[in-house]
Protein backbone atom coordinates (compact mmCIF):
# COMPACT_ATOMS: atom_id res chain seq x y z
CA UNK A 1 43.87 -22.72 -47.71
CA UNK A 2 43.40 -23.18 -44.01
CA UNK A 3 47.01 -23.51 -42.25
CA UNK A 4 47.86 -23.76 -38.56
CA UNK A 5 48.96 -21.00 -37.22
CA UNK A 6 52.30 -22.47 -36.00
CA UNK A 7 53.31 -24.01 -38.70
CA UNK A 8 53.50 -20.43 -40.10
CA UNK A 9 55.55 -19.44 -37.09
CA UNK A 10 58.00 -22.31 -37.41
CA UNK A 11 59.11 -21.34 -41.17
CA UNK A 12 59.09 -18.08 -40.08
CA UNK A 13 62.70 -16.13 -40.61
CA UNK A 14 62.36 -12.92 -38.97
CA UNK A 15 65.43 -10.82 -41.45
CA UNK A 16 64.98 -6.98 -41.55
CA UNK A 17 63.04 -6.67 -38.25
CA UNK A 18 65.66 -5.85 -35.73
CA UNK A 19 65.03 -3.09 -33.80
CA UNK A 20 67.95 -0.03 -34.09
CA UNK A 21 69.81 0.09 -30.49
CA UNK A 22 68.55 3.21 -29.60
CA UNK A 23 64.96 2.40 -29.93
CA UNK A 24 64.57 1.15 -26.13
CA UNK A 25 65.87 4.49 -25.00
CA UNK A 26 63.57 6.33 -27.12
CA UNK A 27 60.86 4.63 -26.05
CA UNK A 28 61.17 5.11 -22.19
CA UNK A 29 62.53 8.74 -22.88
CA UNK A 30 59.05 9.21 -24.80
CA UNK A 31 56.77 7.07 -22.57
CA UNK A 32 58.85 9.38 -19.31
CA UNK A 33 57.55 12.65 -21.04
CA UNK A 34 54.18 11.62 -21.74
CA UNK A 35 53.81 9.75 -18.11
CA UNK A 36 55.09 12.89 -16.25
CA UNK A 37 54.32 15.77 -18.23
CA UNK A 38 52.30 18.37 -16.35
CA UNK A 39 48.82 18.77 -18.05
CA UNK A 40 47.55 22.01 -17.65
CA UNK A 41 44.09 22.59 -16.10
CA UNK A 42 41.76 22.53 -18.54
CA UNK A 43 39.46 26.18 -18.56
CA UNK A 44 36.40 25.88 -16.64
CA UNK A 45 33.86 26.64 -18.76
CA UNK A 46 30.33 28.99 -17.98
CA UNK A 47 28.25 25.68 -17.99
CA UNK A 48 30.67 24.06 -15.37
CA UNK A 49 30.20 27.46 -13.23
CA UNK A 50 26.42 27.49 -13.32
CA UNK A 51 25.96 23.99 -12.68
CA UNK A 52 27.60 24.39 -9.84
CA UNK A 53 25.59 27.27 -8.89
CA UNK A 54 22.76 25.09 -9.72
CA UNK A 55 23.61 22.34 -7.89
CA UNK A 56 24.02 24.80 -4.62
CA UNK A 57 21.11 26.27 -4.62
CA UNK A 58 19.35 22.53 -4.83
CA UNK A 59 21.15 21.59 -1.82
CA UNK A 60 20.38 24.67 0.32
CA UNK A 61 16.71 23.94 -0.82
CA UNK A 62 16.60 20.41 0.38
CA UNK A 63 18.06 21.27 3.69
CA UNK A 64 15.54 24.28 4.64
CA UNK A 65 12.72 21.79 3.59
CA UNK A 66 14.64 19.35 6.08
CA UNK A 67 15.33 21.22 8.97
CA UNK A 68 12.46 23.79 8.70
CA UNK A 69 9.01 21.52 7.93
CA UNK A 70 5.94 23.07 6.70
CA UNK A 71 3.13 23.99 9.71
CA UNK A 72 0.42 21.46 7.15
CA UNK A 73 2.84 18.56 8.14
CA UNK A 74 2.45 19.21 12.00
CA UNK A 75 -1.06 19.55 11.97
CA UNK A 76 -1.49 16.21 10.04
CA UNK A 77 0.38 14.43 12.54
CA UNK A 78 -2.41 16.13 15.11
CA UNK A 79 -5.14 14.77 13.30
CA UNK A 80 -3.81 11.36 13.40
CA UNK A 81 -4.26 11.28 16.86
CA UNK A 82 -7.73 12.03 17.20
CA UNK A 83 -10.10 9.17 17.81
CA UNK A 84 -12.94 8.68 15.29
CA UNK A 85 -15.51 6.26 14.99
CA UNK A 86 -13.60 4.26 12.26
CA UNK A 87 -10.85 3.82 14.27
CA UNK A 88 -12.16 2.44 17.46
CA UNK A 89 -12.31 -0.88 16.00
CA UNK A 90 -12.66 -2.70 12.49
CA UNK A 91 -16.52 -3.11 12.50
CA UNK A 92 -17.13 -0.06 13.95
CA UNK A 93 -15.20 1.29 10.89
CA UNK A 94 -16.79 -0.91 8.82
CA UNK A 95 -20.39 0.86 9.93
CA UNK A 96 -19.23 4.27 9.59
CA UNK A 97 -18.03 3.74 6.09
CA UNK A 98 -21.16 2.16 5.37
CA UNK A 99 -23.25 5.20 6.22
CA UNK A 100 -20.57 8.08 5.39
CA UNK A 101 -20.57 6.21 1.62
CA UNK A 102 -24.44 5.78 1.65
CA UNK A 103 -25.35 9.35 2.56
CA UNK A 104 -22.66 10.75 0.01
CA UNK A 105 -24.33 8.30 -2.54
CA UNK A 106 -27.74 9.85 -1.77
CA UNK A 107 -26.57 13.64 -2.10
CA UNK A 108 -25.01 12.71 -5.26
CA UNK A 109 -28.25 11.40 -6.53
CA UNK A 110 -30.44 14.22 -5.51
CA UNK A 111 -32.01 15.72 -8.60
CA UNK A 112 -32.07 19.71 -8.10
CA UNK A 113 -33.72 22.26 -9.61
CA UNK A 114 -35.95 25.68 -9.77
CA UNK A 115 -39.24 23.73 -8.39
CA UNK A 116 -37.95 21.71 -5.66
CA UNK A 117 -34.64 24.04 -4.42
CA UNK A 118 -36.75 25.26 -1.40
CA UNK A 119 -37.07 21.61 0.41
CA UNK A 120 -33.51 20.62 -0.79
CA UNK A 121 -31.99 23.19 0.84
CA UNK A 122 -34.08 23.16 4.20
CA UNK A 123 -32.95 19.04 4.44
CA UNK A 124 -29.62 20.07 3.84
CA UNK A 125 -29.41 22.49 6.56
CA UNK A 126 -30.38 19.66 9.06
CA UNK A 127 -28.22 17.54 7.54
CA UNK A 128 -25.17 20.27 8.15
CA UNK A 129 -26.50 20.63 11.68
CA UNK A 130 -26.19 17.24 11.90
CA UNK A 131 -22.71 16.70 10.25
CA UNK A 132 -21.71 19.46 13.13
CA UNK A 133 -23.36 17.97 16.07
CA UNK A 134 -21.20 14.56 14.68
CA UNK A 135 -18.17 16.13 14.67
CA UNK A 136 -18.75 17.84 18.58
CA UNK A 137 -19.29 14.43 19.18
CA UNK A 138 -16.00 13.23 17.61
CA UNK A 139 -14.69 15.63 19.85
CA UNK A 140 -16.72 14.59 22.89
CA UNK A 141 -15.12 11.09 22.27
CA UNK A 142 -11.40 12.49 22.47
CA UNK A 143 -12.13 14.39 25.48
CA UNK A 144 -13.83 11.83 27.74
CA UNK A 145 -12.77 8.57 26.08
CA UNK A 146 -14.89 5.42 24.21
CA UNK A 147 -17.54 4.99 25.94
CA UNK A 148 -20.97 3.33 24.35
CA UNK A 149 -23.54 6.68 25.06
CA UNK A 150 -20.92 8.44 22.52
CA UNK A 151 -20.35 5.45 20.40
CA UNK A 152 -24.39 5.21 19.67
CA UNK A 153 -24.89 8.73 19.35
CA UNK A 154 -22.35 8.74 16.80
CA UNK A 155 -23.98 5.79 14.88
CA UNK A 156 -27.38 7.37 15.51
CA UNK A 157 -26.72 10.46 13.97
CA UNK A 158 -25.06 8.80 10.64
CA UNK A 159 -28.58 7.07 10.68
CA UNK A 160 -30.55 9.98 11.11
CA UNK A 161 -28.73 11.78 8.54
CA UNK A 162 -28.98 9.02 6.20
CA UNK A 163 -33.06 8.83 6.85
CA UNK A 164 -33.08 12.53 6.66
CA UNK A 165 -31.79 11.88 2.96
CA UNK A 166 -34.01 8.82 1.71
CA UNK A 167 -36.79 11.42 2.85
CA UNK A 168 -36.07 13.80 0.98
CA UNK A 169 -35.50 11.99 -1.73
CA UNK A 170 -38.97 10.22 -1.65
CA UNK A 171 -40.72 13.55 -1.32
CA UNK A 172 -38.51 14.88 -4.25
CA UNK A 173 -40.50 12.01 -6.42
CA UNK A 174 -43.79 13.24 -5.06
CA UNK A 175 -43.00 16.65 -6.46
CA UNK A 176 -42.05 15.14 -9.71
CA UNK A 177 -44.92 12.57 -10.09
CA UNK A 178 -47.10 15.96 -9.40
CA UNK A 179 -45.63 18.25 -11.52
CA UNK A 180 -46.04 15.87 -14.51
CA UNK A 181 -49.80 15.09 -13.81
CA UNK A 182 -50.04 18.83 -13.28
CA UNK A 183 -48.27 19.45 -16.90
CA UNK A 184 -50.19 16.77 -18.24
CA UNK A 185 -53.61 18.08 -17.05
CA UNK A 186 -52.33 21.68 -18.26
CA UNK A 187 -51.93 19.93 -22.05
């Protein structure tokens, strides 16, 4: 059943499909209207309109956040250029991360409660006095420049807070060890 294609074309007698003489002209007089005809605007609908609306009001937006910043933004650009401990040099960094990380650790493990709350709190007062006195010497270091009696008093008082913190923590295990001999006595 399979032919080729031409062969059909070649017996092919085309009788009966003559176009009428007038069909051209019909055809471009049709194909004029329909190229030229003059569409009326289609009705805007409500959703177009508030879309719009939309659309203004998130442009007016982005440009006041543009051209009028947020006071937060300036002041973090401030604090970038203050010069901390950390960013005096890579170890230097290195050995205030070590102790900023190591005296969080040691707050977070600090075991609170009704019996020992009085020396908690009296080693974490020093240990605020100390985070203070740190950060006048932050300050101290932006105001006269790196120099090595700031540089080791900052160091020095990350290690003293850090002491101040194993301390407490090994006299927080003498209370327990003698609360549990004192309960166990008690029994």
């Amino acid at each position: 059943m399979q032919q080729d294609i031409r062969d059909l074309f070649e017996n092919y007698k085309d009788e009966g499909s003559k176009l009428s003489v007038s069909h051209s002209t019909k055809f471009e007089s049709l194909l004029q209207n329909e190229l030229h005809q003059h569409q009326k605007p289609a009705k805007k609908t409500s959703y177009n309109k508030w879309l719009s609306i939309a659309a203004s009001f998130a442009l007016l937006i982005t440009l006041a956040i543009q051209f009028f910043p947020n006071k937060q933004i300036e002041n973090d650009t401030q604090t970038d250029n203050t010069i901390t401990l950390g960013k005096i040099s890579p170890e230097l960094n290195t050995i205030e991360n070590y102790y900023v990380n190591s005296i969080n650790l040691a707050i977070s493990e600090l075991d609170l409660n009704n019996e020992n709350k009085d020396v908690v709190d009296e080693y974490l007062i020093k240990i605020a006095e100390l985070t203070n006195e740190y950060k006048s010497l932050t300050q101290e270091l932006n105001t006269k420049g790196v120099n090595d009696v700031t540089i080791n008093a900052l160091i020095s008082n990350l290690q003293l807070r850090l002491q101040l913190l194993q301390r407490l923590q090994k006299q927080l295990k003498k209370l327990n060890t003698l609360n549990t001999k004192q309960n166990e006595t008690h029994v």
